[in-house]
C-alpha atoms as a PDB file:
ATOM      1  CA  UNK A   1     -30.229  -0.925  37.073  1.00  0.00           C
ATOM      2  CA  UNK A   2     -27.002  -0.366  35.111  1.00  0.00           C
ATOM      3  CA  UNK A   3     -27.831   3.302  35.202  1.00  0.00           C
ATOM      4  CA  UNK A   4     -27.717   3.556  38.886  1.00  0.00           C
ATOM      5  CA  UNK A   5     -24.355   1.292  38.969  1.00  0.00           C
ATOM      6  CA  UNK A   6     -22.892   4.055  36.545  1.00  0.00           C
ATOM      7  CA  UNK A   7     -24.038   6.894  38.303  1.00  0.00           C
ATOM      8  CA  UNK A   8     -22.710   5.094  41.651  1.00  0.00           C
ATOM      9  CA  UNK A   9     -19.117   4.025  39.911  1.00  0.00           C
ATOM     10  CA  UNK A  10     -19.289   8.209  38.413  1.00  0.00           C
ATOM     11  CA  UNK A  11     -19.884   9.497  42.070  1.00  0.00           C
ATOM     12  CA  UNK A  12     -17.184   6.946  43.671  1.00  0.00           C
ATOM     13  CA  UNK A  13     -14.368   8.290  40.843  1.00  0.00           C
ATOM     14  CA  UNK A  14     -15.490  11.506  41.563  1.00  0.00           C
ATOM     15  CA  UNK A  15     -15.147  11.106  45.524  1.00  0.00           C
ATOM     16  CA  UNK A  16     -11.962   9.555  45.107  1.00  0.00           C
ATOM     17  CA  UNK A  17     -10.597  12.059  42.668  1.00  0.00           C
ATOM     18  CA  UNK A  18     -11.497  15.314  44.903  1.00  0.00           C
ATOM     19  CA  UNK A  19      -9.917  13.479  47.678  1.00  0.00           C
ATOM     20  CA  UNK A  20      -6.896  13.043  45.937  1.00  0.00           C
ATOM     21  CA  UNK A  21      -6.831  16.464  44.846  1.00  0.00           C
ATOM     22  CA  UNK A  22      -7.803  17.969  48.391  1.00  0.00           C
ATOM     23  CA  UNK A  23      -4.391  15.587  49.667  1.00  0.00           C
ATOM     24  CA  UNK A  24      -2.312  17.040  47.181  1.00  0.00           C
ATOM     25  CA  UNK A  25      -3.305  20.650  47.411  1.00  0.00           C
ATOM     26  CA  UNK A  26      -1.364  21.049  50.910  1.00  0.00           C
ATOM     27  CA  UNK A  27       1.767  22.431  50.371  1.00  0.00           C
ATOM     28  CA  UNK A  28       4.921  22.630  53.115  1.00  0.00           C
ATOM     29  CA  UNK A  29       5.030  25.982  54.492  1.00  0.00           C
ATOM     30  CA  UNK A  30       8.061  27.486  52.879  1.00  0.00           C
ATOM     31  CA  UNK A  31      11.735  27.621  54.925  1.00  0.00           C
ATOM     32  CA  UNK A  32      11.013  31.387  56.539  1.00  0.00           C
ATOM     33  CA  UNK A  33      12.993  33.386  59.517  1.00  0.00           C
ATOM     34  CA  UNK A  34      10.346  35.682  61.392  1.00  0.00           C
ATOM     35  CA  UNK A  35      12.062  38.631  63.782  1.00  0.00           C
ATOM     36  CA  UNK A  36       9.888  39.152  66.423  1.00  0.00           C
ATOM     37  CA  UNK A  37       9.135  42.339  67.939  1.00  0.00           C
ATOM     38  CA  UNK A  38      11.814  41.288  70.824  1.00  0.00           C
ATOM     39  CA  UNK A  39      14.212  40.780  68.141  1.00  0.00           C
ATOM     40  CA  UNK A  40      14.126  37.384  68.427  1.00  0.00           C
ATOM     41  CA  UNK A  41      13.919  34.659  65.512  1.00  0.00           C
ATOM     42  CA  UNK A  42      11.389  31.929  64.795  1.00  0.00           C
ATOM     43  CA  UNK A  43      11.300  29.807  62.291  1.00  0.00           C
ATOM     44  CA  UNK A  44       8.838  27.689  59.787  1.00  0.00           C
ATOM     45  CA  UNK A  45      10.516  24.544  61.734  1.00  0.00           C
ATOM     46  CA  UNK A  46       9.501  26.209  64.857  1.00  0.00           C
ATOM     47  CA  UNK A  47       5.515  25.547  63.807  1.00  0.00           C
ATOM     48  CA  UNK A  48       5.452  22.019  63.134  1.00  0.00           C
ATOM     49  CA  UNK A  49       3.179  20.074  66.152  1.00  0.00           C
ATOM     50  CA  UNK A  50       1.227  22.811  66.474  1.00  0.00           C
ATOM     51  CA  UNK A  51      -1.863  24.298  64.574  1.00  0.00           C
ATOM     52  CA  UNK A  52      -0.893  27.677  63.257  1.00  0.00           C
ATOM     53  CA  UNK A  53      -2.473  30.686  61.912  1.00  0.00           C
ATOM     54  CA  UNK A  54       0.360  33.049  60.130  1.00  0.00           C
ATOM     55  CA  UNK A  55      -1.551  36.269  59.266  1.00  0.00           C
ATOM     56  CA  UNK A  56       0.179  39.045  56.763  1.00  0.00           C
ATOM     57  CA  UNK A  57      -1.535  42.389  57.789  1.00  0.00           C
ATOM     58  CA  UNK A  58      -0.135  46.153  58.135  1.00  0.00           C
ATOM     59  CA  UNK A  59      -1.417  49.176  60.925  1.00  0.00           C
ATOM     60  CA  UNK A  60      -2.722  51.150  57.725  1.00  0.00           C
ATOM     61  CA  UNK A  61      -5.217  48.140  56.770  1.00  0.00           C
ATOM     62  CA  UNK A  62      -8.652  48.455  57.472  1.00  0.00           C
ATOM     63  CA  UNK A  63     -10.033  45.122  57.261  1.00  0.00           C
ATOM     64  CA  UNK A  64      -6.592  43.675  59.120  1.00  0.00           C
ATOM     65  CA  UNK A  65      -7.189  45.966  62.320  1.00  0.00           C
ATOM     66  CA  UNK A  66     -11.462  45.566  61.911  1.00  0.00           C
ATOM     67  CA  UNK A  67     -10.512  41.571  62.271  1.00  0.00           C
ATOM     68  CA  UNK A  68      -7.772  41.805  64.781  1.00  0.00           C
ATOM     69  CA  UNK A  69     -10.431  41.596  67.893  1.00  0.00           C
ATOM     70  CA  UNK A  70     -11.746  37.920  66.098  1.00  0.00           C
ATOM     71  CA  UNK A  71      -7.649  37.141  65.447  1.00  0.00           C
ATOM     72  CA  UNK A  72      -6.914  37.999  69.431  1.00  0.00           C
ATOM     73  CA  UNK A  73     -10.352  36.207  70.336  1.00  0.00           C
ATOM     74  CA  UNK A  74      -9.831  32.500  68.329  1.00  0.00           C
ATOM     75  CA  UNK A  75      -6.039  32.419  69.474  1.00  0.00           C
ATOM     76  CA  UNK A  76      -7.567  32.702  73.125  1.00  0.00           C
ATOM     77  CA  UNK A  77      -9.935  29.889  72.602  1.00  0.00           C
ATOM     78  CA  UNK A  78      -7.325  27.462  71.203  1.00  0.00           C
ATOM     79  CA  UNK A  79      -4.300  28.318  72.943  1.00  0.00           C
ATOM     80  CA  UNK A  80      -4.562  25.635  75.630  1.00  0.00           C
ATOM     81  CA  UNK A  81      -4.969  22.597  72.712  1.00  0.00           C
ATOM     82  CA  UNK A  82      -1.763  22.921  70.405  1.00  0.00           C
ATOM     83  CA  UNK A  83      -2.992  25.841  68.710  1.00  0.00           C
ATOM     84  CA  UNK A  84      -0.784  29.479  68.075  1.00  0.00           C
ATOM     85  CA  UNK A  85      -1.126  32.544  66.176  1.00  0.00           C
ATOM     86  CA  UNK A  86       1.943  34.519  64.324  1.00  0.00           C
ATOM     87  CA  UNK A  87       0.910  37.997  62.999  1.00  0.00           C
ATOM     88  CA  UNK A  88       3.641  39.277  60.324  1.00  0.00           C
ATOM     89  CA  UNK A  89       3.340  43.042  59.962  1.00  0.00           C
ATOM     90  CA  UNK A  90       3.759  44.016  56.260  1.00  0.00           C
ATOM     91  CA  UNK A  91       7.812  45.705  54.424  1.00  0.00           C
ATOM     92  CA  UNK A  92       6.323  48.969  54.104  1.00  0.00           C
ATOM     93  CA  UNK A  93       4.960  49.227  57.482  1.00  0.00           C
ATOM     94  CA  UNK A  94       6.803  51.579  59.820  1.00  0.00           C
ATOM     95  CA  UNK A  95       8.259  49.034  62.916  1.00  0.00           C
ATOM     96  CA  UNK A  96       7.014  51.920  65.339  1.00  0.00           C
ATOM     97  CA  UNK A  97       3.688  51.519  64.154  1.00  0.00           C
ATOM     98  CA  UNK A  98       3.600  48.198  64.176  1.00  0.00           C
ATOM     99  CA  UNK A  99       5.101  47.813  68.247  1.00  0.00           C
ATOM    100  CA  UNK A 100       2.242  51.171  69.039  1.00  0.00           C
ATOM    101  CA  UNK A 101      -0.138  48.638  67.701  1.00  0.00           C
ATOM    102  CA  UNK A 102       1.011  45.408  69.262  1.00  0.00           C
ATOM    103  CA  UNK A 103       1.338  47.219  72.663  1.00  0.00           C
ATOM    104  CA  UNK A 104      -1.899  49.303  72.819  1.00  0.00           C
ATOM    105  CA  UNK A 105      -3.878  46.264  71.630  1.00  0.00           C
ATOM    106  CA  UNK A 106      -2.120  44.286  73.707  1.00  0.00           C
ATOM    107  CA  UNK A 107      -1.921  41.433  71.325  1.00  0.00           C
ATOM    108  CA  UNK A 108      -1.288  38.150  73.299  1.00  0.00           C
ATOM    109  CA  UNK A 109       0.322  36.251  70.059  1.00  0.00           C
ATOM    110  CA  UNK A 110       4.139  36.704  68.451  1.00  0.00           C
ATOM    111  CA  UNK A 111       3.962  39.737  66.319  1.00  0.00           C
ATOM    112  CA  UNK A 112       6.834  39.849  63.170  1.00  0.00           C
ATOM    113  CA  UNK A 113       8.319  42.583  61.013  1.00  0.00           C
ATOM    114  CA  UNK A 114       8.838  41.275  57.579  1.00  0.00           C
ATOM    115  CA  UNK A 115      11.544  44.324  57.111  1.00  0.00           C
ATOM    116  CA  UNK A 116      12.701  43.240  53.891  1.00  0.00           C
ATOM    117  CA  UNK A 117       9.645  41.656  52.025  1.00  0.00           C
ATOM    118  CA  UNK A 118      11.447  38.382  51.774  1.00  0.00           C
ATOM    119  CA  UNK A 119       8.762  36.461  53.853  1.00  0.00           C
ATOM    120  CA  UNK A 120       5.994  38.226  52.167  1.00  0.00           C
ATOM    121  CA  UNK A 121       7.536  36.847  48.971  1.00  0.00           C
ATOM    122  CA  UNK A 122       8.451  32.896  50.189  1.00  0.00           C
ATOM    123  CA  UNK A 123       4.427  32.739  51.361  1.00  0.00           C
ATOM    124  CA  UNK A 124       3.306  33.277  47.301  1.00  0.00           C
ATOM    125  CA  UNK A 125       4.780  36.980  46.869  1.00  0.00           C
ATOM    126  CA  UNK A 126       1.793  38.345  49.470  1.00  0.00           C
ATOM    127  CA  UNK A 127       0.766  41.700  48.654  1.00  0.00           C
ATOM    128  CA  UNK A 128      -2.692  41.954  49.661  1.00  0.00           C
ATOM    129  CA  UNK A 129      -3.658  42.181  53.223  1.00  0.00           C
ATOM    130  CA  UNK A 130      -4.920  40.568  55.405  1.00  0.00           C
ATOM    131  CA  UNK A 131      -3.866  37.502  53.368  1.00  0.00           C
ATOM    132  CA  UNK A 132      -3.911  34.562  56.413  1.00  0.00           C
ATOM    133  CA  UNK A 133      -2.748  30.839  56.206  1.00  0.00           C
ATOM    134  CA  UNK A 134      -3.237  27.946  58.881  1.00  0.00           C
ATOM    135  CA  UNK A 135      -0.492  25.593  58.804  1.00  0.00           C
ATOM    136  CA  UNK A 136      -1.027  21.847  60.204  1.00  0.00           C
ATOM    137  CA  UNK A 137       1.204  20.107  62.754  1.00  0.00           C
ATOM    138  CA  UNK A 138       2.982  19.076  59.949  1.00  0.00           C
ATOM    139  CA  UNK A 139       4.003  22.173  58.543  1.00  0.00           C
ATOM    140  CA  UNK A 140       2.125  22.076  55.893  1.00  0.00           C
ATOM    141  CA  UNK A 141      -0.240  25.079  54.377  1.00  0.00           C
ATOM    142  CA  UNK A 142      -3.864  23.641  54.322  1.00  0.00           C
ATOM    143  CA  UNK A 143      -5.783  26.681  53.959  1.00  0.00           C
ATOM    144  CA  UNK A 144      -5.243  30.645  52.486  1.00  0.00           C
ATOM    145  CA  UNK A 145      -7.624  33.437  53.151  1.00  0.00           C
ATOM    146  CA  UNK A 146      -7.191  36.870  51.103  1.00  0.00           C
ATOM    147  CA  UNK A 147      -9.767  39.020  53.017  1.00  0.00           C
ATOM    148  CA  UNK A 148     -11.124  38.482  56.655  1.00  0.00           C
ATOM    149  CA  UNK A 149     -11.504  35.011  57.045  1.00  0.00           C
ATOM    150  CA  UNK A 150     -15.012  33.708  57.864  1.00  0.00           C
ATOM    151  CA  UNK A 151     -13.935  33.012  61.629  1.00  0.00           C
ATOM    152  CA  UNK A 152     -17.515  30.636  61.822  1.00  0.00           C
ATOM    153  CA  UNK A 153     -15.226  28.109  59.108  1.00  0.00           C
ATOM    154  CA  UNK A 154     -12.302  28.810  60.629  1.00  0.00           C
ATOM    155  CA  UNK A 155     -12.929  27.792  63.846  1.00  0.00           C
ATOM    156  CA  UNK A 156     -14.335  24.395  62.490  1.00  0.00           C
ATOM    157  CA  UNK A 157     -11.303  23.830  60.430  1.00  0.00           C
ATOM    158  CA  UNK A 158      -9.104  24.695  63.184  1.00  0.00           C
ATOM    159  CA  UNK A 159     -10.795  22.266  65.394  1.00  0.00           C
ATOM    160  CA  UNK A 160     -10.611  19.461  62.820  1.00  0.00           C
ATOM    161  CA  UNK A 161      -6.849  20.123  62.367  1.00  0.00           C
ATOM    162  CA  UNK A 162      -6.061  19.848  66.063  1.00  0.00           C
ATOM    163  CA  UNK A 163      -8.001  16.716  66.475  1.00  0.00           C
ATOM    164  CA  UNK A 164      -5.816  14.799  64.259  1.00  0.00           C
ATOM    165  CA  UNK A 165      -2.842  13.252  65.231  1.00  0.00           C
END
């Protein structure tokens, strides 16, 4: 019997501790201007009450153009419940490649330029690509992806996040 109350009280601390961690692993998304395509501005501020995914990609990366159908494909499903998508195009790619791509793919999200690197470099110094976050309606960074996201997880932790409050 006391062998099953310690292996109960071991599991409970153990619970309790990964849920603490878990809580304290989100981060606030750092303080970051985005220039749009349209050469207008947008902000971290700008995010907060909605679900968002913020995905660092480039033209010249395979996996980020391979995934850009699923990218295009979950902002569509979500949309319509709080959800939005910002793709930020990486320094060193050319901003006509970057607009070619947004226009021929016709890609239904807000599409930034990180010209300088300095957003690239607020978001963890990013240098890998496709390197995605999804940042709660509080603003806060709940989940990185270096590599394609699996979109099957995803999609269940974007659903969670919009059903809270």
């Amino acid at each position: 019997m006391k062998k099953l109350v310690y292996v109960a009280a071991t599991a409970l601390a153990l619970a309790v501790g990964v849920g603490v961690y878990l809580q304290t692993g989100v981060a606030a998304a750092p303080a970051s201007t985005f220039v749009l395509l349209d050469g207008s501005k947008k902000n971290t501020d700008d995010m907060k009450g909605k679900v968002t995914l913020v995905n660092f990609w480039a033209t010249s990366c395979v996996t980020c153009v391979a995934e850009m159908p699923k990218v295009i494909a979950t902002y569509e499903k979500y949309k319509g419940q709080g959800y939005d998508t910002l793709a930020v195009a990486m320094s060193y790619d050319p901003p006509s490649y970057v607009v070619n791509f947004a226009e021929t793919r016709k890609l239904p999200f807000k599409v930034a330029i990180d010209n300088t690197g300095a957003v690239a470099q607020a978001w963890g110094d990013v240098k890998l690509t496709p390197t995605t976050y999804i940042v709660n309606k509080r603003g806060e960074i709940v989940k990185r992806y270096v590599g394609e996201p699996d979109f099957a997880e995803l999609h269940k932790l974007i659903e969670k996040l919009l059903a809270e409050a």
